[in-house]
Protein backbone atom coordinates (compact mmCIF):
# COMPACT_ATOMS: atom_id res chain seq x y z
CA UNK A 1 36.97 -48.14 106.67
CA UNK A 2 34.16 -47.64 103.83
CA UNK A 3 34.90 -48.06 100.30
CA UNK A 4 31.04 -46.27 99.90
CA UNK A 5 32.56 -43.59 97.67
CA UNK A 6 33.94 -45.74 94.95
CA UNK A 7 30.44 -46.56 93.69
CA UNK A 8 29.70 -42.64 94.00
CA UNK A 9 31.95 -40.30 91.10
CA UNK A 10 30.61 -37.30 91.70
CA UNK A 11 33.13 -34.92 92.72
CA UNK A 12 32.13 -32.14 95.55
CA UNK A 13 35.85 -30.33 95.96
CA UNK A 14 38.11 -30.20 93.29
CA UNK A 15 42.05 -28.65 93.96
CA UNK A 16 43.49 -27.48 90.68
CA UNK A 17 47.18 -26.37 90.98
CA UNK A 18 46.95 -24.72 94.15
CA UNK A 19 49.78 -23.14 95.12
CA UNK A 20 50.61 -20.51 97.66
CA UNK A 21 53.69 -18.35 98.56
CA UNK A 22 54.86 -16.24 100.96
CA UNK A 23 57.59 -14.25 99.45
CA UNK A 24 60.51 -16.78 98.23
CA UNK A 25 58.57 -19.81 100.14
CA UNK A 26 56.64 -21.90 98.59
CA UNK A 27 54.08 -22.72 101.61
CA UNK A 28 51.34 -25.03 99.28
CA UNK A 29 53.13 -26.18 95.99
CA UNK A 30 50.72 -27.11 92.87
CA UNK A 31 48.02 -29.27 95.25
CA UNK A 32 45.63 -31.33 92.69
CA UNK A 33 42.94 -33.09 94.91
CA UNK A 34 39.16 -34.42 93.99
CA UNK A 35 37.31 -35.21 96.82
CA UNK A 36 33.81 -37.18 96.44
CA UNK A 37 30.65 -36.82 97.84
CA UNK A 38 30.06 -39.27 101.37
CA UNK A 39 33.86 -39.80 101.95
CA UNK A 40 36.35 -38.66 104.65
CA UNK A 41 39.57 -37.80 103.19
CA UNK A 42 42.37 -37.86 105.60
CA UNK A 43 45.13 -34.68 104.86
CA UNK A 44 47.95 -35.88 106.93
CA UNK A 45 51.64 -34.28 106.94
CA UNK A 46 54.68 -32.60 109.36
CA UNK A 47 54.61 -29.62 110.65
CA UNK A 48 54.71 -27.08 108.35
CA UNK A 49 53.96 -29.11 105.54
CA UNK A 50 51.23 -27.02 104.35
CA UNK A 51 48.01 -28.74 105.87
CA UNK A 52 46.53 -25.93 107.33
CA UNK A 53 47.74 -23.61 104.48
CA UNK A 54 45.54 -25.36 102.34
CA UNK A 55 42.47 -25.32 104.15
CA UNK A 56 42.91 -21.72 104.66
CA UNK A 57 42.47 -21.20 101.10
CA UNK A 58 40.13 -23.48 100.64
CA UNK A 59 38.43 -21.18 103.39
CA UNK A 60 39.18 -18.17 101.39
CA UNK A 61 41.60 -16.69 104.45
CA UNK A 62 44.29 -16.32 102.48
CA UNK A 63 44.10 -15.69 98.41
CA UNK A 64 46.04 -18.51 96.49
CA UNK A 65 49.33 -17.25 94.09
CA UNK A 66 47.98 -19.59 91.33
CA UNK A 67 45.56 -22.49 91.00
CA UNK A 68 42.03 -23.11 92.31
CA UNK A 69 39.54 -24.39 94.58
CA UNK A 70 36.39 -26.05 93.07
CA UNK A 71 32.77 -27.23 94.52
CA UNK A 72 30.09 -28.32 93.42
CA UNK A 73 27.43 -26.03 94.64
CA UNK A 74 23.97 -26.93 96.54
CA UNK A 75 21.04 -26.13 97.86
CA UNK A 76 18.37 -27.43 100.23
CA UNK A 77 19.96 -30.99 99.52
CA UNK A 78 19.54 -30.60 95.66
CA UNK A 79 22.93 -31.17 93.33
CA UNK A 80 23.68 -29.13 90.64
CA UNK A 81 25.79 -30.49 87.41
CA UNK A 82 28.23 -27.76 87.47
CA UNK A 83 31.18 -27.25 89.67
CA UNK A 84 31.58 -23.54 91.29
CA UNK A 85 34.89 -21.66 91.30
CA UNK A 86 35.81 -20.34 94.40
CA UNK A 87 36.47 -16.45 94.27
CA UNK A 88 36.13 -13.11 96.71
CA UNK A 89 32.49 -12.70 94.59
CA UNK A 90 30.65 -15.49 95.78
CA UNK A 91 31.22 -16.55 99.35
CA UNK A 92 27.87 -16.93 99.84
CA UNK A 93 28.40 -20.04 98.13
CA UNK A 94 30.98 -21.29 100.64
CA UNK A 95 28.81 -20.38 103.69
CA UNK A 96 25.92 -21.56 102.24
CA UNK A 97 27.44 -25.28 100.86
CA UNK A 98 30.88 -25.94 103.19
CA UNK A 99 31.33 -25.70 107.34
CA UNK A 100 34.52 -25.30 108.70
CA UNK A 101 36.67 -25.40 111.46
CA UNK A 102 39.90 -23.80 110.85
CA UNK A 103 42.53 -24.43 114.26
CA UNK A 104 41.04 -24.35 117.39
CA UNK A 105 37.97 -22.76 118.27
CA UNK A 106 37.40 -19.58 120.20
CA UNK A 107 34.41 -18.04 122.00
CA UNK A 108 33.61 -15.85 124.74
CA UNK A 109 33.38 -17.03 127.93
CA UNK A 110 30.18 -15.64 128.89
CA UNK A 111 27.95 -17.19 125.98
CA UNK A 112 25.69 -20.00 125.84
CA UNK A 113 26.14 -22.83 122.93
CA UNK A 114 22.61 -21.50 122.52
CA UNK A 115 23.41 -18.19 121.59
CA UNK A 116 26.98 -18.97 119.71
CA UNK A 117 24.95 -21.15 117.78
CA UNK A 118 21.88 -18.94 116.94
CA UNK A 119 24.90 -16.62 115.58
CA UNK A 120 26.26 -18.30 113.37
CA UNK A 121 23.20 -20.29 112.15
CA UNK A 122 21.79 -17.15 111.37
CA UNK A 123 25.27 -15.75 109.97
CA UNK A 124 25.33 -18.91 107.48
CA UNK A 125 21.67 -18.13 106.50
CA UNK A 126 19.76 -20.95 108.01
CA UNK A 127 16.10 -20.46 108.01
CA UNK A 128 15.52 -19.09 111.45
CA UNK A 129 11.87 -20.35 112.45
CA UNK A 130 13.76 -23.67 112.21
CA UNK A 131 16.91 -22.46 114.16
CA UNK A 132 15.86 -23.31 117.97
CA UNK A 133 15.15 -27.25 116.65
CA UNK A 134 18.47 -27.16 114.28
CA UNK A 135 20.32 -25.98 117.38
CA UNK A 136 18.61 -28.07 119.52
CA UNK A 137 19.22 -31.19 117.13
CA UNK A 138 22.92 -30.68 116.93
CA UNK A 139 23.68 -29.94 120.75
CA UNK A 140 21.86 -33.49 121.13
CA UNK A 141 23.79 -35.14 118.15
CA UNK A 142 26.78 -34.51 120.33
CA UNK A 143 25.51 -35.54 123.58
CA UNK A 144 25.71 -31.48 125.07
CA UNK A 145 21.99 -30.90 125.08
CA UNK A 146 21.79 -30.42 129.08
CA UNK A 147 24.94 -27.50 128.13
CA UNK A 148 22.88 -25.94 125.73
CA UNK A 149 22.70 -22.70 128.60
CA UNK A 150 25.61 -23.33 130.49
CA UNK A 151 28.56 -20.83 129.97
CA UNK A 152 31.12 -21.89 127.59
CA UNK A 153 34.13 -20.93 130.24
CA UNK A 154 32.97 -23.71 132.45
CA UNK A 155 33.58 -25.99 129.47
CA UNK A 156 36.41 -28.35 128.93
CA UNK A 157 38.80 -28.12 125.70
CA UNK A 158 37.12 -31.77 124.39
CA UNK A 159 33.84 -29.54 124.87
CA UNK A 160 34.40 -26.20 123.64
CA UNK A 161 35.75 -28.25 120.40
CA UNK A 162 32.60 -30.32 120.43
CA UNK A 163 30.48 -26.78 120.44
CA UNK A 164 33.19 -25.35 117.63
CA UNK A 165 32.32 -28.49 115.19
CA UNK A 166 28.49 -27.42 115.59
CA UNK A 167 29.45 -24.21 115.11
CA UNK A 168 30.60 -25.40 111.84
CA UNK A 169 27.62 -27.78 111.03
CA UNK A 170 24.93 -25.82 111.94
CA UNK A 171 23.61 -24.92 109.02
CA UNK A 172 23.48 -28.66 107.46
CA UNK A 173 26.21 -28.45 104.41
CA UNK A 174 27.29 -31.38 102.80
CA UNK A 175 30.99 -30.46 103.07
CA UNK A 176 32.57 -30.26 106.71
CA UNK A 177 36.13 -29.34 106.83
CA UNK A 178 37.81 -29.86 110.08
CA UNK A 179 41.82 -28.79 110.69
CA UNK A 180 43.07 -30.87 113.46
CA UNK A 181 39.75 -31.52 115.21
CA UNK A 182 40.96 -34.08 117.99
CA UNK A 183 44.77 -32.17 119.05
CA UNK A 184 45.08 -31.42 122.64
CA UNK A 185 42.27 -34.04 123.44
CA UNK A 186 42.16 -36.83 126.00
CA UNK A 187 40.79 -39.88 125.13
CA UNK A 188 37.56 -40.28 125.84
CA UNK A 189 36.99 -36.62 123.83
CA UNK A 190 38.86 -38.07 120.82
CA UNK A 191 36.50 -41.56 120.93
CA UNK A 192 33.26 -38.82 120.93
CA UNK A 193 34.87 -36.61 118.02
CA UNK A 194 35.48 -39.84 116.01
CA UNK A 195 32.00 -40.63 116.30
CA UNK A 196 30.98 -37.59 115.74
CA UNK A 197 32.32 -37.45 112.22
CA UNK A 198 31.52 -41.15 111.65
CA UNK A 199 27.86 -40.19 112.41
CA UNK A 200 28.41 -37.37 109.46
CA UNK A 201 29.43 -39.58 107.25
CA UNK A 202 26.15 -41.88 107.94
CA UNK A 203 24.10 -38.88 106.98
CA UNK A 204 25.89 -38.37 103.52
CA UNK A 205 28.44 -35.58 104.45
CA UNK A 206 31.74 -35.01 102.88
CA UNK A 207 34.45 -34.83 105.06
CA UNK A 208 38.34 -32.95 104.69
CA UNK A 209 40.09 -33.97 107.70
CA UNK A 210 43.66 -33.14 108.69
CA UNK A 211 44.88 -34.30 111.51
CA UNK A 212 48.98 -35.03 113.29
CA UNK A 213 46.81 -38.31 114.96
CA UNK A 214 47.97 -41.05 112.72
CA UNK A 215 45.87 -43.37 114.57
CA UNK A 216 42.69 -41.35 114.47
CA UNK A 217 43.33 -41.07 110.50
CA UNK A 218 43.75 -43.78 109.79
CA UNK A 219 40.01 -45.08 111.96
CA UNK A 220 38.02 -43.13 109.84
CA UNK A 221 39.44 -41.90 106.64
CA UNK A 222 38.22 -43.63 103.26
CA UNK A 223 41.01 -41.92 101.50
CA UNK A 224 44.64 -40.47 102.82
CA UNK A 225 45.92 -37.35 101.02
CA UNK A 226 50.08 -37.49 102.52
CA UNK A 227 51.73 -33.76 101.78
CA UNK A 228 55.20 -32.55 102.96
CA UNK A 229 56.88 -29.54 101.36
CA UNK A 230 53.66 -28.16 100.35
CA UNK A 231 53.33 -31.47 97.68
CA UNK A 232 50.87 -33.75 97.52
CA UNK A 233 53.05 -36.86 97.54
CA UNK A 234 50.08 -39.41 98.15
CA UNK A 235 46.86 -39.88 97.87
CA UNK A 236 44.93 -43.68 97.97
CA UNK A 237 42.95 -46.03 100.54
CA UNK A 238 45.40 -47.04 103.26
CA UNK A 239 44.77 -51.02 101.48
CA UNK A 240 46.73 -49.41 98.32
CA UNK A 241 49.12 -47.78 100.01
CA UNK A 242 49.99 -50.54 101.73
CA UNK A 243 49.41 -52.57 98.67
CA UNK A 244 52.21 -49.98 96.78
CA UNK A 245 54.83 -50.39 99.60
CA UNK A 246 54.88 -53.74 100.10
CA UNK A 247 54.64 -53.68 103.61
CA UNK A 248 53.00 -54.14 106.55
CA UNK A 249 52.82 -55.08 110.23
CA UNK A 250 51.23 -58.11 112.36
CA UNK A 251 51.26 -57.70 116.19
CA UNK A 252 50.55 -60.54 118.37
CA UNK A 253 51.03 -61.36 122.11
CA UNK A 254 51.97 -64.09 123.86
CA UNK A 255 50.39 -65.55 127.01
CA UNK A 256 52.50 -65.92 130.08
CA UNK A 257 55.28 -64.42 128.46
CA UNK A 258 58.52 -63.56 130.51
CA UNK A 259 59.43 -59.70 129.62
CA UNK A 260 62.90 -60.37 131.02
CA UNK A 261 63.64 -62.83 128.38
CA UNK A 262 62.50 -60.76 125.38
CA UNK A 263 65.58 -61.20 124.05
CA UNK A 264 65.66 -64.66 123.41
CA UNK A 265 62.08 -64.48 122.61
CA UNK A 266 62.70 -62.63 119.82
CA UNK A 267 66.08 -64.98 118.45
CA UNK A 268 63.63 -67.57 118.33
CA UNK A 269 60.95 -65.91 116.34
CA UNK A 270 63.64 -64.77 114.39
CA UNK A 271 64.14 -68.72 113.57
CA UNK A 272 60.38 -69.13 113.55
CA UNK A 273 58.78 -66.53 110.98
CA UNK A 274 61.37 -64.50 108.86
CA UNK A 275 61.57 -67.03 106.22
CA UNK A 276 57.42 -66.42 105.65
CA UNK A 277 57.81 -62.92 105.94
CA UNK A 278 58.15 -62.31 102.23
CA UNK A 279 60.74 -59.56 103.50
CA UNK A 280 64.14 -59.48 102.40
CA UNK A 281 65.58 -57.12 104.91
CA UNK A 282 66.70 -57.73 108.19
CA UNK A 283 67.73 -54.22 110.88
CA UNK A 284 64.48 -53.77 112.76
CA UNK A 285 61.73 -55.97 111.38
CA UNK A 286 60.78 -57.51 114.28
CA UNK A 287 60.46 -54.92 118.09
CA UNK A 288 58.65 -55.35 121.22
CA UNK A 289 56.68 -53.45 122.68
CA UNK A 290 56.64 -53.16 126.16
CA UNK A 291 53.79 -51.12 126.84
CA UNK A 292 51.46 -52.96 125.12
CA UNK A 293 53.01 -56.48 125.96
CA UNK A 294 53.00 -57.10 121.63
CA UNK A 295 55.40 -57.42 119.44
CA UNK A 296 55.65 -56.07 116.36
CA UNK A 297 56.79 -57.82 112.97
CA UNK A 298 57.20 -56.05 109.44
CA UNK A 299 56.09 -58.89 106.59
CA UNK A 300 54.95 -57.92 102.72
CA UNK A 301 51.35 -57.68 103.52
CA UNK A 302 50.23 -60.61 101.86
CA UNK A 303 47.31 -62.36 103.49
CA UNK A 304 49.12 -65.79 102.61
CA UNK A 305 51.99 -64.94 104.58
CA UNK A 306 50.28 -63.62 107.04
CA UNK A 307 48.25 -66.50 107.30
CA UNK A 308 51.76 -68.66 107.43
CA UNK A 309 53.36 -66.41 110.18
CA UNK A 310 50.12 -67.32 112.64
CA UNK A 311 50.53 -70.84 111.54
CA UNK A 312 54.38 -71.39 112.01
CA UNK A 313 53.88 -69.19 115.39
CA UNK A 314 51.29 -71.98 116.89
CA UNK A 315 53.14 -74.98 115.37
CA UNK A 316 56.35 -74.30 117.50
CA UNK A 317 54.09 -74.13 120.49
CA UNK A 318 53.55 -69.86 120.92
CA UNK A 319 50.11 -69.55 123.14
CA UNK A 320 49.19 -66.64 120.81
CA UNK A 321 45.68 -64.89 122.86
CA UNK A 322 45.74 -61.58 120.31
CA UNK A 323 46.87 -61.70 116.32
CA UNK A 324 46.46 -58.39 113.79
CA UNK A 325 47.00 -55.99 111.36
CA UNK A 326 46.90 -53.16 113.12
CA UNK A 327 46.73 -49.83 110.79
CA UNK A 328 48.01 -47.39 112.75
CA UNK A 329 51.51 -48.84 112.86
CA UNK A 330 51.60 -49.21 108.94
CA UNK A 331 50.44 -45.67 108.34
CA UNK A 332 53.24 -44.63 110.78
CA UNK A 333 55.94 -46.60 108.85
CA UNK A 334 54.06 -45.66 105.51
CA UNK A 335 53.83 -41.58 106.38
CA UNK A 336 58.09 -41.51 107.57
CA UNK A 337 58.49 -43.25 104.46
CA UNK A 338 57.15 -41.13 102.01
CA UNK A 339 57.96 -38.23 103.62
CA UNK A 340 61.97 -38.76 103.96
CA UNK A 341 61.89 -39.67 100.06
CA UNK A 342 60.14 -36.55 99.49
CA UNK A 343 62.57 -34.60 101.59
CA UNK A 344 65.29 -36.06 100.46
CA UNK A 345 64.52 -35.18 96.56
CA UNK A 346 63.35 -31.70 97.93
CA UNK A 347 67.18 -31.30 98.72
CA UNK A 348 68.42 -32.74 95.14
């Protein structure tokens, strides 16, 4: 992941107090957030936490109860010092500066990306003697230039959701929001979407992405943003988070391993590499995982240790062909964390 956006402190959104309600419940609770220009924050929580609440007022779809949403506003590529309030009076500032795609896109059947496109590049005010290049430019960014006339309801979900994110680029703003881009995806459509916003990110865009995809946040965020119960209850590079808990996870596999003694593979290990763990609990630290042929040990994240666990794992003779850190299991263990503390002083 890049750390670009620590040598860049200009802030392009700013949350202040952001809260929404709906009646007695308290949907977004107080959100403070500063998000700077040529990131990707991650905005990762449950169900119901209040993700997409959020980004709908961030949208301006629903009005806020208190608090507000802050950018910094500009044109034709050129920064201005002051950051813009967010109000019903001047959405031509969020067309003009932020693209969005809010839940899953929807289009008629019957258009063309062409003509969607045209739409809402002329909607968003984009100069339209350059529109046919711009939507030409975009379609070909994403690999769907040979769609460009085909009818959107011969299109599969990974490609209707490819058209939907140049629906909400197509007028070149330097902040793309995007509320759970890759869900319902197969693979392959996922690896393209991740690319996708990688690319982005290479041209200088700020991104807000929420997502249920651990994994996928974890690839590509520079910063994770953790809410549950409509509070922001983290927000850091994965490295501090993982830095703050005091955890994390090595995976390694072993060649010509016998999955019908995984049981007294793992005693051994058990012998082997707890004591360099730099752990001092015991239920569950070490699992295998059958599907991948891994397994999976919890140590204190220290590269030293880490370093000692490979060491102590070839000295007693382990054939070890694949060693890591894999993120996405630490995120996992990091995001059930947090949330059950947060949950659990929610009910105090």
């Amino acid at each position: 992941m890049s750390q670009e956006y620590n040598n860049n402190h200009e802030i392009l959104i700013k949350f202040v107090n952001l809260t929404k309600r709906f009646g007695d419940f308290i949907a977004v609770s107080n959100v403070n957030l500063e998000i700077k220009r040529g990131e990707i924050v991650g905005f990762l929580g449950p169900n119901g936490a209040g993700k997409s609440t959020t980004m709908k007022l961030m949208a301006q779809l629903l009005k806020p109860t208190e608090g507000e949403v802050w950018i910094r506003e500009s044109r034709n590529g050129i920064g201005y010092e002051n950051l813009v309030k967010l109000t019903n009076h001047n959405k031509d500032i969020l067309l003009d500066n932020i693209g969005f795609l809010i839940e899953s896109p929807a289009f008629y059947g019957n258009l063309s990306p062409r003509t969607i496109l045209k739409y809402f590049g002329k909607l968003k005010g984009y100069p339209r003697k350059k529109l046919n290049s711009r939507i030409e430019k975009v379609l070909g960014m994403m690999g769907m230039e040979e769609w460009i006339d085909n009818k959107i309801k011969t299109f599969s979900k990974g490609m209707r959701q490819k058209i939907g994110i140049a629906s909400a680029i197509i007028h070149d703003p330097d902040i793309i929001v995007l509320d759970e881009p890759q869900t319902g995806l197969d693979p392959k459509a996922r690896k393209d979407v991740r690319d996708f916003i990688f690319d982005l990110k290479k041209m200088g865009k700020t991104i807000f992405l929420s997502s249920h995809l651990l994994y996928e946040i974890g690839e590509v965020a520079d910063r994770i943003a953790i809410i549950n119960n409509g509070e922001i209850i983290a927000f850091d590079t994965l490295d501090n988070l993982e830095a703050k808990s005091e955890k994390s996870i090595i995976q390694f596999e072993i060649l010509a391993f016998q999955e019908e003694k995984v049981q007294s593979y793992i005693e051994e290990l058990k012998k082997v590499i707890f004591p360099v763990t730099g752990i001092d609990v015991t239920a569950q630290w070490i699992k295998y995982n059958s599907d991948s042929r891994r397994f999976q040990v919890l140590f204190d994240g220290k590269p030293s240790n880490q370093f000692k666990i490979l060491k102590e794992l070839i000295y007693k003779g382990y054939e070890i062909i694949e060693f890591s850190v894999p993120k996405a299991g630490l995120l996992e263990d990091l995001f059930i964390e947090l949330t059950k503390k947060n949950t659990i002083k929610m009910e105090e």
